[in-house]
PDB file of N, CA and C in Angstrom:
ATOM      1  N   UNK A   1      33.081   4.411   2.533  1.00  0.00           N
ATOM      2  CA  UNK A   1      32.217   3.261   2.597  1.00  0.00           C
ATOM      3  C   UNK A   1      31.345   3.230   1.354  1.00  0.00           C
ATOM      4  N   UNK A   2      31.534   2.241   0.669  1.00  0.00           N
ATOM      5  CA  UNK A   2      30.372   2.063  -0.492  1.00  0.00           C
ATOM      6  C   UNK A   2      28.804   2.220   0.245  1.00  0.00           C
ATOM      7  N   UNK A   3      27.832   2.529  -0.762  1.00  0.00           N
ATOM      8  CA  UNK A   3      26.943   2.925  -0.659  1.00  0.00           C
ATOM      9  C   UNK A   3      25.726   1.620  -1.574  1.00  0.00           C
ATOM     10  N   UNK A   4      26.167   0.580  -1.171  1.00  0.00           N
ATOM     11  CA  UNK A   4      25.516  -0.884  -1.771  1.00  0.00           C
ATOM     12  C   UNK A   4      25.509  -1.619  -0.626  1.00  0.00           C
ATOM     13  N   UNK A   5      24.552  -2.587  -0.936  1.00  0.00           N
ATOM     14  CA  UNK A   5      24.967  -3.819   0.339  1.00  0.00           C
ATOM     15  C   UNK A   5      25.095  -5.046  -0.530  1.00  0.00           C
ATOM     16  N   UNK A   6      26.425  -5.707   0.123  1.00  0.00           N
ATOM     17  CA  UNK A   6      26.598  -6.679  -0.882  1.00  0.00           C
ATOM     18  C   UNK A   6      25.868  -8.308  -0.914  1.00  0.00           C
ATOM     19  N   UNK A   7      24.747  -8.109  -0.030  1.00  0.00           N
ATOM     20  CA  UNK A   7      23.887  -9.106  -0.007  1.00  0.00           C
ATOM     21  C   UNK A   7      22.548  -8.805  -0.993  1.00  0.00           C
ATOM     22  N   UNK A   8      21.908  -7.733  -0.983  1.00  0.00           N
ATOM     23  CA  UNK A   8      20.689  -7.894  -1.650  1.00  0.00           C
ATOM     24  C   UNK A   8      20.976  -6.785  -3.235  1.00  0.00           C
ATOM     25  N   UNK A   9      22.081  -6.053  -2.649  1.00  0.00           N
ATOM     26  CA  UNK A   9      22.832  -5.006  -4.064  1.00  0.00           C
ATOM     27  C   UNK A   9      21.511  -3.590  -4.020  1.00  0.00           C
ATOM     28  N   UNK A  10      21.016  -3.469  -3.069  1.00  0.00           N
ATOM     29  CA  UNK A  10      20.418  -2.113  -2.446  1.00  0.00           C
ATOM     30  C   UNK A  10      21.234  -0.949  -2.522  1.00  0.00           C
ATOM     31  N   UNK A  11      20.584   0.160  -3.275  1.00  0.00           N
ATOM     32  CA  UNK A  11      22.021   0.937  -3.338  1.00  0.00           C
ATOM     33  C   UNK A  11      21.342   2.594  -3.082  1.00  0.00           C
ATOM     34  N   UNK A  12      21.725   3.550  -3.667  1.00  0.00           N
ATOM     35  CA  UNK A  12      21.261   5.012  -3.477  1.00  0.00           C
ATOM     36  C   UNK A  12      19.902   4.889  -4.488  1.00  0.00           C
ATOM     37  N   UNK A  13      18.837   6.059  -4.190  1.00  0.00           N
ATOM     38  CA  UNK A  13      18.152   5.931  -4.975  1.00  0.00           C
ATOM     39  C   UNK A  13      18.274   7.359  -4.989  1.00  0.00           C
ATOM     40  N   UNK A  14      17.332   7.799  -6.263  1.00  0.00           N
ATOM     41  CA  UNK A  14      17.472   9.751  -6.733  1.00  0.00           C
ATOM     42  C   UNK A  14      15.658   9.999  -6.570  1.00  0.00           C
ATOM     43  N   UNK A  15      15.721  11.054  -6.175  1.00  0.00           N
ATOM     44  CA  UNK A  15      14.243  11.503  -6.540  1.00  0.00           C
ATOM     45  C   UNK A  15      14.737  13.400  -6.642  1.00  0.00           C
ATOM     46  N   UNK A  16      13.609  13.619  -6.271  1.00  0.00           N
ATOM     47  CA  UNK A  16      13.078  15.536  -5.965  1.00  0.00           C
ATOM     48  C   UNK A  16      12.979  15.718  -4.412  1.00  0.00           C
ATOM     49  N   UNK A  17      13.525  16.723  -4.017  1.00  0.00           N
ATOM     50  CA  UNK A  17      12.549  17.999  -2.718  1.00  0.00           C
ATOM     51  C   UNK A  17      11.670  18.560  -3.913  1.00  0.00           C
ATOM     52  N   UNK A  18      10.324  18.811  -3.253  1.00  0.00           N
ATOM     53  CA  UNK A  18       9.368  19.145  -3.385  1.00  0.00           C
ATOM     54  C   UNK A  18       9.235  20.391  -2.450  1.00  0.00           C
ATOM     55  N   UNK A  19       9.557  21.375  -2.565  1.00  0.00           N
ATOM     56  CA  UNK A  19       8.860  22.639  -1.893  1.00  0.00           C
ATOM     57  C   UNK A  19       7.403  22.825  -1.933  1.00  0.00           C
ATOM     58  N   UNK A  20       7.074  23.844  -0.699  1.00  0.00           N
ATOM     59  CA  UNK A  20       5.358  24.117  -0.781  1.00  0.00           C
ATOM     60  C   UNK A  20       4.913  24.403  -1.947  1.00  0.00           C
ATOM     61  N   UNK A  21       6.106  25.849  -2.423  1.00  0.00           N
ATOM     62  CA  UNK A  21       6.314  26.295  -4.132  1.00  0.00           C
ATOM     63  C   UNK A  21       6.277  25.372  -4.989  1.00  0.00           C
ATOM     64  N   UNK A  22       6.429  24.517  -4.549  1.00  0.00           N
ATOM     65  CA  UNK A  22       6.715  23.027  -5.790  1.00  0.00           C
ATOM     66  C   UNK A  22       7.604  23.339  -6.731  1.00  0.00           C
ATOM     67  N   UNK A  23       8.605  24.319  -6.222  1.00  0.00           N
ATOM     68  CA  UNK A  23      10.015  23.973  -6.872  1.00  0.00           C
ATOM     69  C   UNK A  23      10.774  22.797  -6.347  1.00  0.00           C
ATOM     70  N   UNK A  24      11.639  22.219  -7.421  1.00  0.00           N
ATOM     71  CA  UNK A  24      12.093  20.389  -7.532  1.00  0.00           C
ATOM     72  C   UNK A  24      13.548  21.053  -7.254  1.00  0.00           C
ATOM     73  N   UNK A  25      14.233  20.396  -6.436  1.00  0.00           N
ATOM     74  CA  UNK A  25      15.638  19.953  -6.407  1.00  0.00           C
ATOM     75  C   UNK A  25      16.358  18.406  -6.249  1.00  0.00           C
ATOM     76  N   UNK A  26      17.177  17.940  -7.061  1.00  0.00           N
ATOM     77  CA  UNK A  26      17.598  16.579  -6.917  1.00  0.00           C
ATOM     78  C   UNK A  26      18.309  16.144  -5.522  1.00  0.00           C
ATOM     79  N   UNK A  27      17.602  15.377  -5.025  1.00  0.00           N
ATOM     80  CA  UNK A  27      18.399  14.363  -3.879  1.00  0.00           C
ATOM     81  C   UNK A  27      18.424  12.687  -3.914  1.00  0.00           C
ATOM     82  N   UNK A  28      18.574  12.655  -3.026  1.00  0.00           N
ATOM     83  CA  UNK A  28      19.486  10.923  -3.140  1.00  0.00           C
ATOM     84  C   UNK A  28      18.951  10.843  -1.672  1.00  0.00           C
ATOM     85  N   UNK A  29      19.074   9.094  -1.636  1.00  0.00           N
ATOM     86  CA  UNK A  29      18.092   8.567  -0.386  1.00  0.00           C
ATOM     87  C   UNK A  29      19.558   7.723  -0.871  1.00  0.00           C
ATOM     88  N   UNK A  30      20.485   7.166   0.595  1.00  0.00           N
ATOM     89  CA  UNK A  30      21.276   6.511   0.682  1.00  0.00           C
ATOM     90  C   UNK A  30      20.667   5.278   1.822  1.00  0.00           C
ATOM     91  N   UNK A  31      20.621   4.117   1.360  1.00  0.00           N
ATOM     92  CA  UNK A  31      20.836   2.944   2.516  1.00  0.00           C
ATOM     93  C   UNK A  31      21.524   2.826   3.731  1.00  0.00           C
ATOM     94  N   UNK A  32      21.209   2.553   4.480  1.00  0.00           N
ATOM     95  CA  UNK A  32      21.918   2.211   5.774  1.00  0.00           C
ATOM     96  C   UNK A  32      22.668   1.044   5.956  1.00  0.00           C
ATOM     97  N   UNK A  33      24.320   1.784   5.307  1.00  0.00           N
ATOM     98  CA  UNK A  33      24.994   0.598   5.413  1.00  0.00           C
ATOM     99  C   UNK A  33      25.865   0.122   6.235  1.00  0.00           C
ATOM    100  N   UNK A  34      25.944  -0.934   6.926  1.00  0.00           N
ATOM    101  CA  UNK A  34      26.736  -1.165   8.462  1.00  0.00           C
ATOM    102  C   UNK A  34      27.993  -2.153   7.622  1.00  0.00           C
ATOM    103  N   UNK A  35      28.969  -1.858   7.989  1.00  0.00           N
ATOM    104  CA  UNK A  35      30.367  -2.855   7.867  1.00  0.00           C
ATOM    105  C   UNK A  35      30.315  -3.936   8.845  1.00  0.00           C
ATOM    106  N   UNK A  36      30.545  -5.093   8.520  1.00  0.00           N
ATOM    107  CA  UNK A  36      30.140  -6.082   9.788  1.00  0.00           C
ATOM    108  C   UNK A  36      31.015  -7.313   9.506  1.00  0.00           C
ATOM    109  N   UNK A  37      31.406  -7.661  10.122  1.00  0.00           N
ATOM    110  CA  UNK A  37      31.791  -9.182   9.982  1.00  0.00           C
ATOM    111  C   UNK A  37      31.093  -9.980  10.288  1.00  0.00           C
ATOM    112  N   UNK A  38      30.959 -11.417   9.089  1.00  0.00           N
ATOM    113  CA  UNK A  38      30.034 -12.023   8.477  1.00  0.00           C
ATOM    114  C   UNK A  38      30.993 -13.027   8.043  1.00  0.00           C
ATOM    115  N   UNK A  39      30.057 -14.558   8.531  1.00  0.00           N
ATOM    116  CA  UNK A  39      30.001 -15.750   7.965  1.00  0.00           C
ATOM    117  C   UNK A  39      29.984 -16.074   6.523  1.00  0.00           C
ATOM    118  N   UNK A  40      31.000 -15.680   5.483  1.00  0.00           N
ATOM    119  CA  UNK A  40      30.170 -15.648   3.959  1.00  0.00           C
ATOM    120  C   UNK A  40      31.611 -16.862   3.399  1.00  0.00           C
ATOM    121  N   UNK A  41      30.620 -17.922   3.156  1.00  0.00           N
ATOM    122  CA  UNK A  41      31.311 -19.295   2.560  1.00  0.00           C
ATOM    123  C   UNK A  41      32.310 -20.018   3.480  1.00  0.00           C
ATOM    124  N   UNK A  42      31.766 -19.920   4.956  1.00  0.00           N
ATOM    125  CA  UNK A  42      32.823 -20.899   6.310  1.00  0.00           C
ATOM    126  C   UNK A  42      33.700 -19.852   6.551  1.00  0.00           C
ATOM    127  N   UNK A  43      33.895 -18.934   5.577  1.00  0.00           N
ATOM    128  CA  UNK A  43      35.071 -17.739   6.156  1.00  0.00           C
ATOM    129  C   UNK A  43      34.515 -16.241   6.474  1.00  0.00           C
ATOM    130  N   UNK A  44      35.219 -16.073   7.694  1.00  0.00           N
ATOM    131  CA  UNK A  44      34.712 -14.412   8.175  1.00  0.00           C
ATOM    132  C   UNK A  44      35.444 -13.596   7.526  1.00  0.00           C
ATOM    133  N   UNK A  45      34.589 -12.549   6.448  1.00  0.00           N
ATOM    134  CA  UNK A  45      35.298 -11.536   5.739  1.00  0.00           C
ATOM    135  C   UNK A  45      34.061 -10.805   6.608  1.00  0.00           C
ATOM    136  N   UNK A  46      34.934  -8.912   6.394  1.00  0.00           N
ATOM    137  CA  UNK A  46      33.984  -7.812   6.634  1.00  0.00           C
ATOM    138  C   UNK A  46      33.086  -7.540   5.127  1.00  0.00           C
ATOM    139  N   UNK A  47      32.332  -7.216   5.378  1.00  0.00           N
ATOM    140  CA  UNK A  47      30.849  -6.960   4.195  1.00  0.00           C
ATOM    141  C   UNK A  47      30.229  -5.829   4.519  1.00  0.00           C
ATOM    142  N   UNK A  48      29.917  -4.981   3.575  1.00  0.00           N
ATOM    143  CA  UNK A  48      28.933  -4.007   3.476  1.00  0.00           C
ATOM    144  C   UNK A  48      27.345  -4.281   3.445  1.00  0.00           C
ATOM    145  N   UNK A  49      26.707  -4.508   4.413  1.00  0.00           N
ATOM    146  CA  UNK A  49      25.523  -4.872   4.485  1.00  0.00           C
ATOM    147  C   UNK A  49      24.469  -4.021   5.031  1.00  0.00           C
ATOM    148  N   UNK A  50      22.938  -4.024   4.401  1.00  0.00           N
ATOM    149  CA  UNK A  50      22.200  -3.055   5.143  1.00  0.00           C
ATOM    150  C   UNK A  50      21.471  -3.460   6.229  1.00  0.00           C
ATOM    151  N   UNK A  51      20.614  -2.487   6.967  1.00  0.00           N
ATOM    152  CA  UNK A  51      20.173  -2.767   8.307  1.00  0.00           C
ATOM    153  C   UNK A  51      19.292  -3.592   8.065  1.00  0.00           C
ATOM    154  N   UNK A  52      18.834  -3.654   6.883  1.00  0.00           N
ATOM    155  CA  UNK A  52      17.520  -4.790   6.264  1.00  0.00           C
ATOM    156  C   UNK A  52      17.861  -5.834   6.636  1.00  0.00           C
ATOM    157  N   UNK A  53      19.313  -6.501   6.264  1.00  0.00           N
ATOM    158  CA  UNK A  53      19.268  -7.877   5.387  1.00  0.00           C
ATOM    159  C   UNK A  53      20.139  -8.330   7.063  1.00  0.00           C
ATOM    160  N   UNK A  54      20.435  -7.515   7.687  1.00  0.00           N
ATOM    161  CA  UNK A  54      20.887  -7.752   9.266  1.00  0.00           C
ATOM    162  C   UNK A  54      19.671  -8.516  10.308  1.00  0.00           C
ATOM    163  N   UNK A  55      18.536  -7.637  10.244  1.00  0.00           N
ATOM    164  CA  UNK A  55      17.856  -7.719  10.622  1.00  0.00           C
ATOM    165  C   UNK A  55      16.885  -9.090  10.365  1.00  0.00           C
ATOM    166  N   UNK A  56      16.965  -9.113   9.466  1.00  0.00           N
ATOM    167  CA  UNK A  56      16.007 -10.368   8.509  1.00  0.00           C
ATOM    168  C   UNK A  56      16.585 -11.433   8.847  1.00  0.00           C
ATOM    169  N   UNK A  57      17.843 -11.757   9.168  1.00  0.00           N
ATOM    170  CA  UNK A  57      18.985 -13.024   9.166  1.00  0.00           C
ATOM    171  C   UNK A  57      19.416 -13.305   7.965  1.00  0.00           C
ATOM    172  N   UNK A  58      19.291 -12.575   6.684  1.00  0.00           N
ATOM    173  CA  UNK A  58      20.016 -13.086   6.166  1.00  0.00           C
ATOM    174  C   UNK A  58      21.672 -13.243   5.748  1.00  0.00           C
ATOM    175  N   UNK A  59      22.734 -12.678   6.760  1.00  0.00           N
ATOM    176  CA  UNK A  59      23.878 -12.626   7.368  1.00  0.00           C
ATOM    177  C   UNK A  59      23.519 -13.141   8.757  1.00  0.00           C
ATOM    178  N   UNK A  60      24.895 -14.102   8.630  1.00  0.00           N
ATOM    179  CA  UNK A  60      25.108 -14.632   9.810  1.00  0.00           C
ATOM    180  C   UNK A  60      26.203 -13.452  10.363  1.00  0.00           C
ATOM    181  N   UNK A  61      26.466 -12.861  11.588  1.00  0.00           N
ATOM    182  CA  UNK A  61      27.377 -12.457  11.702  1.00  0.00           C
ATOM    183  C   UNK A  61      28.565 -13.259  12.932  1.00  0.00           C
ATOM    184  N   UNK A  62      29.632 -12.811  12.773  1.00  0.00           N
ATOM    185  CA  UNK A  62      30.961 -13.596  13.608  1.00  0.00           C
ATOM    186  C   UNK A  62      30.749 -12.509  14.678  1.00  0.00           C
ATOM    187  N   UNK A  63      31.732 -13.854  15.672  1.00  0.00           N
ATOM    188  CA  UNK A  63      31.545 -13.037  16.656  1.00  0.00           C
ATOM    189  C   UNK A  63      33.211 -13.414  17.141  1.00  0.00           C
TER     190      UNK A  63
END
């Protein structure tokens, strides 16, 4: 599953763990992306979309 949503283009972001030590290790914050079928231009294709843009309405979804 891609790791984008193809409505708002939300994707992984990078930062640090921060230990008490305040030693840094690299991680990644991934989106919550749901596969859904969706209303996009009168035709139902499946879409990679996040729980955001679900939530908000901005996907219609099929039913």
């Amino acid at each position: 599953m891609s790791a984008y949503c193809e409505i708002c283009n939300k994707g992984e972001m990078s930062g640090m763990n921060v230990s008490h030590s305040h030693l840094k290790t690299k991680r990644k914050w991934k989106p919550n992306i749901q596969r859904v079928r969706a209303v996009v231009d009168g035709e139902i294709k499946r879409v990679n979309v996040c729980t955001r843009c679900l939530r908000s309405g901005k996907v219609q979804r099929a039913i």
